[in-house]
C-alpha atoms as a PDB file:
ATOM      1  CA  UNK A   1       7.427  -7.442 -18.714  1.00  0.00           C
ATOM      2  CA  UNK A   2      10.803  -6.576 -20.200  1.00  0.00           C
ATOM      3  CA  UNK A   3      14.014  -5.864 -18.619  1.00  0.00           C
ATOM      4  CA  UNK A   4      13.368  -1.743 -18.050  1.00  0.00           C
ATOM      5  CA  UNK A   5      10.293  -2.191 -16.929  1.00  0.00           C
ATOM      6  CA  UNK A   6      11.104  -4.817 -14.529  1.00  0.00           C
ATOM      7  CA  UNK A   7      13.927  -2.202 -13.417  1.00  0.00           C
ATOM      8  CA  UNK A   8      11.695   0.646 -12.844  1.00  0.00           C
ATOM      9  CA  UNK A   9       9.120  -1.511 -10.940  1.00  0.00           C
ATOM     10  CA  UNK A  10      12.559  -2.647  -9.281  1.00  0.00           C
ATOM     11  CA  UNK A  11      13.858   0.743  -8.465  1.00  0.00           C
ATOM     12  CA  UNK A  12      10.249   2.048  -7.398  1.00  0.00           C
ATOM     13  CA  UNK A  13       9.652  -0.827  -4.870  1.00  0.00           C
ATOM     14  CA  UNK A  14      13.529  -0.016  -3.587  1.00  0.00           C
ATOM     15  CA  UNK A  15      12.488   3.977  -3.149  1.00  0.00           C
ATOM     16  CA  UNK A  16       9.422   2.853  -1.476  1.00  0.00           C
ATOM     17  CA  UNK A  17      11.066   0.336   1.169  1.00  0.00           C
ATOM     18  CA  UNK A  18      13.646   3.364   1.966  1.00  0.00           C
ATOM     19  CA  UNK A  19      10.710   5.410   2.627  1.00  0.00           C
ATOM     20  CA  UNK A  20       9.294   3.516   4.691  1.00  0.00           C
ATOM     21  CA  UNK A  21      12.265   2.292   6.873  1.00  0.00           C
ATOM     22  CA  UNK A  22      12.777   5.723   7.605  1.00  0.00           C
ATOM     23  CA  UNK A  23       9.284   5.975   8.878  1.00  0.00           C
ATOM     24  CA  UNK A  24       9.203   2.850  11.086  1.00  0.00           C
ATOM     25  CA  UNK A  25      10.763   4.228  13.811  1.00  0.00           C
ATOM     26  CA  UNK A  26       8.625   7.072  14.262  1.00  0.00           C
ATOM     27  CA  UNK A  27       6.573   4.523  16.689  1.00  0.00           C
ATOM     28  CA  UNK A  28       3.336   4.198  15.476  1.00  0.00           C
ATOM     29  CA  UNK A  29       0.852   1.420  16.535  1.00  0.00           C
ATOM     30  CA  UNK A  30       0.443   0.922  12.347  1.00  0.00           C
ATOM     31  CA  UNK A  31       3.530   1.612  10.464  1.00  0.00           C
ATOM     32  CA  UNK A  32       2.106   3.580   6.922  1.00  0.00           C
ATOM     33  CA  UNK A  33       2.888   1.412   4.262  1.00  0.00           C
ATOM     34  CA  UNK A  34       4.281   3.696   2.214  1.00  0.00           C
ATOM     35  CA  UNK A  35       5.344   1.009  -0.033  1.00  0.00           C
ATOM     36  CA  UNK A  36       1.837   0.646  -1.760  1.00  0.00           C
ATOM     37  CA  UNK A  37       2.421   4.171  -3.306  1.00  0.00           C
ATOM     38  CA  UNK A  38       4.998   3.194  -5.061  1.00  0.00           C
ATOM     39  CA  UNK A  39       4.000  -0.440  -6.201  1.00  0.00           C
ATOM     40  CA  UNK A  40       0.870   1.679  -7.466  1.00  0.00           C
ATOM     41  CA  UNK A  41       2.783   4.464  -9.493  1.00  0.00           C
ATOM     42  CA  UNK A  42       4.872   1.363 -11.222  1.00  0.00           C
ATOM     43  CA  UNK A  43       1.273  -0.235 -12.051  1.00  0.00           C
ATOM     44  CA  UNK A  44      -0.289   3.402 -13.281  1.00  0.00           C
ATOM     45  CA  UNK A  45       2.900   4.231 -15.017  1.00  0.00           C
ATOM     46  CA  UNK A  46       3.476   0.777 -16.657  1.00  0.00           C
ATOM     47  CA  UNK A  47       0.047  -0.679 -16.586  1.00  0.00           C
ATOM     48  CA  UNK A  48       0.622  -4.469 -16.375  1.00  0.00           C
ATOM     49  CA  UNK A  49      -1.410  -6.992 -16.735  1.00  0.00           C
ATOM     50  CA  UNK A  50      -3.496  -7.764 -13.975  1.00  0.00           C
ATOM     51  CA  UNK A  51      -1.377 -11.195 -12.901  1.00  0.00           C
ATOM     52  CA  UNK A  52       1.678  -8.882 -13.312  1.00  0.00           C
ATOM     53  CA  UNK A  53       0.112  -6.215 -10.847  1.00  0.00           C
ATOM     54  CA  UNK A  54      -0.345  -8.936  -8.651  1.00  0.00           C
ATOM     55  CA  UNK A  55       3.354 -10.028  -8.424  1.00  0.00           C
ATOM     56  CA  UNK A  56       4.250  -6.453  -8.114  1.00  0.00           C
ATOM     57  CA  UNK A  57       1.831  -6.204  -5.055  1.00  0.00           C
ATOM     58  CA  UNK A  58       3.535  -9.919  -3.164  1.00  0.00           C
ATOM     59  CA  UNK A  59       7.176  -8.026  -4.227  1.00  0.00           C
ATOM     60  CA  UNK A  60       5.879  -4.919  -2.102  1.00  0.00           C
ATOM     61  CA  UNK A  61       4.149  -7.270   0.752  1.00  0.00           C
ATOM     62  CA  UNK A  62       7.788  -9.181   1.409  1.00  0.00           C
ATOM     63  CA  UNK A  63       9.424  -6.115   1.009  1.00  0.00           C
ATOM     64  CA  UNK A  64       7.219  -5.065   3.527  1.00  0.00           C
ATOM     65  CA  UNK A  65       7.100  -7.558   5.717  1.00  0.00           C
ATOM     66  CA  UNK A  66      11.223  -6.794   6.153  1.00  0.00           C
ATOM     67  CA  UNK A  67      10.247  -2.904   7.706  1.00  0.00           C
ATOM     68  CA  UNK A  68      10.089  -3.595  11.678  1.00  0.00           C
ATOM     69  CA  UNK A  69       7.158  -2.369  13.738  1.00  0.00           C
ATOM     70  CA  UNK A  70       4.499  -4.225  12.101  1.00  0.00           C
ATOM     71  CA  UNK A  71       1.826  -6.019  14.563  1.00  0.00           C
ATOM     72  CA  UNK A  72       1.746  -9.083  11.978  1.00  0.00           C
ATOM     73  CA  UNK A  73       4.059  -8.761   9.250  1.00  0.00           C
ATOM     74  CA  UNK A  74       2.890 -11.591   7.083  1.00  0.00           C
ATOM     75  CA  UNK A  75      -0.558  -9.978   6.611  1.00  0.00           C
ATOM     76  CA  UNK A  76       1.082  -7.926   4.185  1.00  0.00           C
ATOM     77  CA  UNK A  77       0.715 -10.591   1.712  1.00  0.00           C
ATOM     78  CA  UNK A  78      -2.788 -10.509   2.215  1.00  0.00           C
ATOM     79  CA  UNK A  79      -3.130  -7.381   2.187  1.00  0.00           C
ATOM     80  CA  UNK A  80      -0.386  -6.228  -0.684  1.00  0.00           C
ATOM     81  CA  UNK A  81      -1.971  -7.949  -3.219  1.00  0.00           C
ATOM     82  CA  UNK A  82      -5.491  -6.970  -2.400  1.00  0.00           C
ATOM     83  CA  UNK A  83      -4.018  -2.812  -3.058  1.00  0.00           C
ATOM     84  CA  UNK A  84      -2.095  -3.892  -6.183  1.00  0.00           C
ATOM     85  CA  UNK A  85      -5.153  -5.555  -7.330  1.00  0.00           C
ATOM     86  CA  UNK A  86      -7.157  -2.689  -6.320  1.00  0.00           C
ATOM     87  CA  UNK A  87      -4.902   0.034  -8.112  1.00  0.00           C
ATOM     88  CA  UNK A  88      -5.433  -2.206 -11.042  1.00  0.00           C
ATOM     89  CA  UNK A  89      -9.026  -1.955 -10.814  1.00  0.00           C
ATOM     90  CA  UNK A  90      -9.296   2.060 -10.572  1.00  0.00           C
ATOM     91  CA  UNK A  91      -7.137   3.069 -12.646  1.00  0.00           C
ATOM     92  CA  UNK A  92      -8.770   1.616 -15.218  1.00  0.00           C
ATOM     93  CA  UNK A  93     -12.007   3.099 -14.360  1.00  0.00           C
ATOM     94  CA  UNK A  94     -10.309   6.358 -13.367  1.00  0.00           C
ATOM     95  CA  UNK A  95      -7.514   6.284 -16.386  1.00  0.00           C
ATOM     96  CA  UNK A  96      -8.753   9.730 -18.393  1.00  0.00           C
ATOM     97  CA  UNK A  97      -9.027  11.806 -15.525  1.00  0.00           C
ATOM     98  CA  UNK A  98      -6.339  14.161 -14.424  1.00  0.00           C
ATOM     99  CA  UNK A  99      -6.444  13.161 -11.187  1.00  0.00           C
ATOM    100  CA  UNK A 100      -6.975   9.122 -11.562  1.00  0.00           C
ATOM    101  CA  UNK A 101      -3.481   8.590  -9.984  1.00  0.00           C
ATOM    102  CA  UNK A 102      -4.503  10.142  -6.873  1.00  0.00           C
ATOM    103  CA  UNK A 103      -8.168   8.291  -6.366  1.00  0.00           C
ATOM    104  CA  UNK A 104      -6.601   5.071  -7.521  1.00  0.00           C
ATOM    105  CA  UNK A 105      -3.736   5.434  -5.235  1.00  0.00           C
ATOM    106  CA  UNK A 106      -5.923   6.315  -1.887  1.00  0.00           C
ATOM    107  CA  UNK A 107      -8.500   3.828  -3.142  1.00  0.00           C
ATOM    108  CA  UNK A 108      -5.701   1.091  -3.295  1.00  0.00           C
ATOM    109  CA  UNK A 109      -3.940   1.818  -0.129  1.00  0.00           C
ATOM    110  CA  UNK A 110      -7.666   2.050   1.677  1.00  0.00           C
ATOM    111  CA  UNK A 111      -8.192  -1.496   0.122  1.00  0.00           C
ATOM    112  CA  UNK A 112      -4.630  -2.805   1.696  1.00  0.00           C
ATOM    113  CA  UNK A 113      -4.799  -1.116   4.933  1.00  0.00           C
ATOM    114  CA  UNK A 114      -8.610  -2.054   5.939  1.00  0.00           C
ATOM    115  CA  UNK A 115      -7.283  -5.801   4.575  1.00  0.00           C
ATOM    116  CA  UNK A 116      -4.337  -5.816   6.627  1.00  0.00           C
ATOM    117  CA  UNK A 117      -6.453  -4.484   9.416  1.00  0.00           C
ATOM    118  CA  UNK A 118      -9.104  -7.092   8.729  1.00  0.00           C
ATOM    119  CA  UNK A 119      -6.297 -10.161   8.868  1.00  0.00           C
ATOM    120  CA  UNK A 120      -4.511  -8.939  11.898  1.00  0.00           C
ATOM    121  CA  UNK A 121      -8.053  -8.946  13.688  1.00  0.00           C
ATOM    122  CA  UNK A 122      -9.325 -12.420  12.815  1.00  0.00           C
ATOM    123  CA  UNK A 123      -5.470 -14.096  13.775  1.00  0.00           C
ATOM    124  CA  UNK A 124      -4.847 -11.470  16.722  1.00  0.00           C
ATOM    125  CA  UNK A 125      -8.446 -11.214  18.387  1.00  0.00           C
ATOM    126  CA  UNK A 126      -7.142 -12.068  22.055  1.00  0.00           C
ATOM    127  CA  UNK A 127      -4.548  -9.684  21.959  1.00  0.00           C
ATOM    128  CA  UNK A 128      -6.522  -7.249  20.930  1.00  0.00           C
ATOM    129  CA  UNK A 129      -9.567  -7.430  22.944  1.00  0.00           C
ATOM    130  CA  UNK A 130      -7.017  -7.725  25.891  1.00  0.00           C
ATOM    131  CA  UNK A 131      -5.005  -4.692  24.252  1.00  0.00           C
ATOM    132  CA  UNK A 132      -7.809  -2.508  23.318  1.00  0.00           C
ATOM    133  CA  UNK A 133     -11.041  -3.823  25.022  1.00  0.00           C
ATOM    134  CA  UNK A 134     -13.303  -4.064  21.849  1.00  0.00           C
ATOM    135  CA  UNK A 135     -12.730  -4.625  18.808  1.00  0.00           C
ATOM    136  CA  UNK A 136     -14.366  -1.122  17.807  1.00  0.00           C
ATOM    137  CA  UNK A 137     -11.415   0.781  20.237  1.00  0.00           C
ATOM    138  CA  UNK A 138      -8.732  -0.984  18.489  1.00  0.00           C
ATOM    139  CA  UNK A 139     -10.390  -0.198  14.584  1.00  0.00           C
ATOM    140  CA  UNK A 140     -10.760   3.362  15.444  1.00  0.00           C
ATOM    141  CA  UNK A 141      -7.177   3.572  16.646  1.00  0.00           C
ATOM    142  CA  UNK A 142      -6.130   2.567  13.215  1.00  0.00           C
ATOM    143  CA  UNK A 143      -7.984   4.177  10.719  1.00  0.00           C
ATOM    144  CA  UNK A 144      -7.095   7.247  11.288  1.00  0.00           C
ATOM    145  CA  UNK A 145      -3.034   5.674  10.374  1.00  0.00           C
ATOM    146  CA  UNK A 146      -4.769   4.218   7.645  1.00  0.00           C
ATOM    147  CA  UNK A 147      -6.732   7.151   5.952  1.00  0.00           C
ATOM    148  CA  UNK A 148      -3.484   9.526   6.788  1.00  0.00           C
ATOM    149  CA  UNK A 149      -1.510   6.724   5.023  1.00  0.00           C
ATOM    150  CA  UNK A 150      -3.700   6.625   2.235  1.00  0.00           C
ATOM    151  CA  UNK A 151      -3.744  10.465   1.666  1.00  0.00           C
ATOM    152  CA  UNK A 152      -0.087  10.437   1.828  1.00  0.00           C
ATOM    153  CA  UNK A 153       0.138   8.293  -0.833  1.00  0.00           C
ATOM    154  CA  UNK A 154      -2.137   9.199  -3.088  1.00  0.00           C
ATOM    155  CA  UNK A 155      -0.205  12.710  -2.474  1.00  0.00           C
ATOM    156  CA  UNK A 156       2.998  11.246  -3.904  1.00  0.00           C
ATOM    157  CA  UNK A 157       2.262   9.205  -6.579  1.00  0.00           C
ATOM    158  CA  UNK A 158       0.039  12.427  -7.972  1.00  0.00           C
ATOM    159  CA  UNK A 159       2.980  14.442  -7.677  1.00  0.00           C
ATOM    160  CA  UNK A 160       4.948  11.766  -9.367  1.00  0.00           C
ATOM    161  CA  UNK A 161       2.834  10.744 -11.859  1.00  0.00           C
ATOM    162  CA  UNK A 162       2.501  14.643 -12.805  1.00  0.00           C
ATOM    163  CA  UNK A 163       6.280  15.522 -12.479  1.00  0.00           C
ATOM    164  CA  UNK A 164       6.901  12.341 -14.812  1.00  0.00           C
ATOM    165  CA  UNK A 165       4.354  13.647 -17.841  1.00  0.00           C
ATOM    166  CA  UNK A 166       3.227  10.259 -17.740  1.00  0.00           C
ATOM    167  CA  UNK A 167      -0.779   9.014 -17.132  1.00  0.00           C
END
């Protein structure tokens, strides 16, 4: 990657992190990680390799891991990579179609939440049977954050993607 394109993936993971600070405090159980739309518009917009994508996805997991309010904050570099690997993925099967930023994007962020979802429940099981009484209470508490997350972003890197002229 050269120097602007390390800058816009640099400016895009910034946006992303402000976003999503601004959200933290809004005091739900899952704060959206609004920070995987915007590590998957640099990918769609740049289109890295796929070990490139990868870095981009641990930059937005310890950028993440930095927002308060998360139940297990170094899950997101499970879970990070996993959606930057994902948006790699789709948008190359999507790439012609007008609206491949938006499937890739909700694809993606599906990918990352369910992983981060999936980590927190193997390392936090006792807390969250004691928390939630079943594991099946404490998934359906979250993925309804993580489906509203993942139409959120797919919302604004679409928008993006189409304001920029870029796909």
């Amino acid at each position: 990657m050269n120097l602007r394109v390390t800058a816009l993936i640099a400016v895009l993971l910034g946006a992303g992190t402000l976003l999503q600070y601004f959200i933290s405090p809004l005091g739900l159980l899952l704060t959206p990680d609004v920070i995987t739309a915007f590590f998957c518009l640099g990918i769609i917009l740049v289109r890295p390799r796929i070990y490139e994508a990868l870095g981009i996805g641990i930059a937005g997991s310890f950028l993440s891991m930095l927002i308060p309010g998360s139940i297990l904050p170094w899950a997101n570099l499970v879970s990070g990579p996993a959606g930057a690997y994902a948006c790699y993925y789709f948008y190359e099967i999507f790439r012609g179609g007008r609206t491949a930023p938006l499937g890739t994007t909700f694809a993606a962020t599906l990918v990352s939440g369910c992983t981060f979802v999936a980590v927190a429940t193997v390392v936090l099981s006792g807390t969250i049977l004691s928390r939630f009484g079943n594991f099946g209470g404490f998934f359906m508490t979250y993925l309804p954050i993580v489906i509203g997350t993942a139409v959120l972003n797919a919302v604004i890197v679409q928008a993006l993607v189409s304001v920029s002229g870029r796909q």
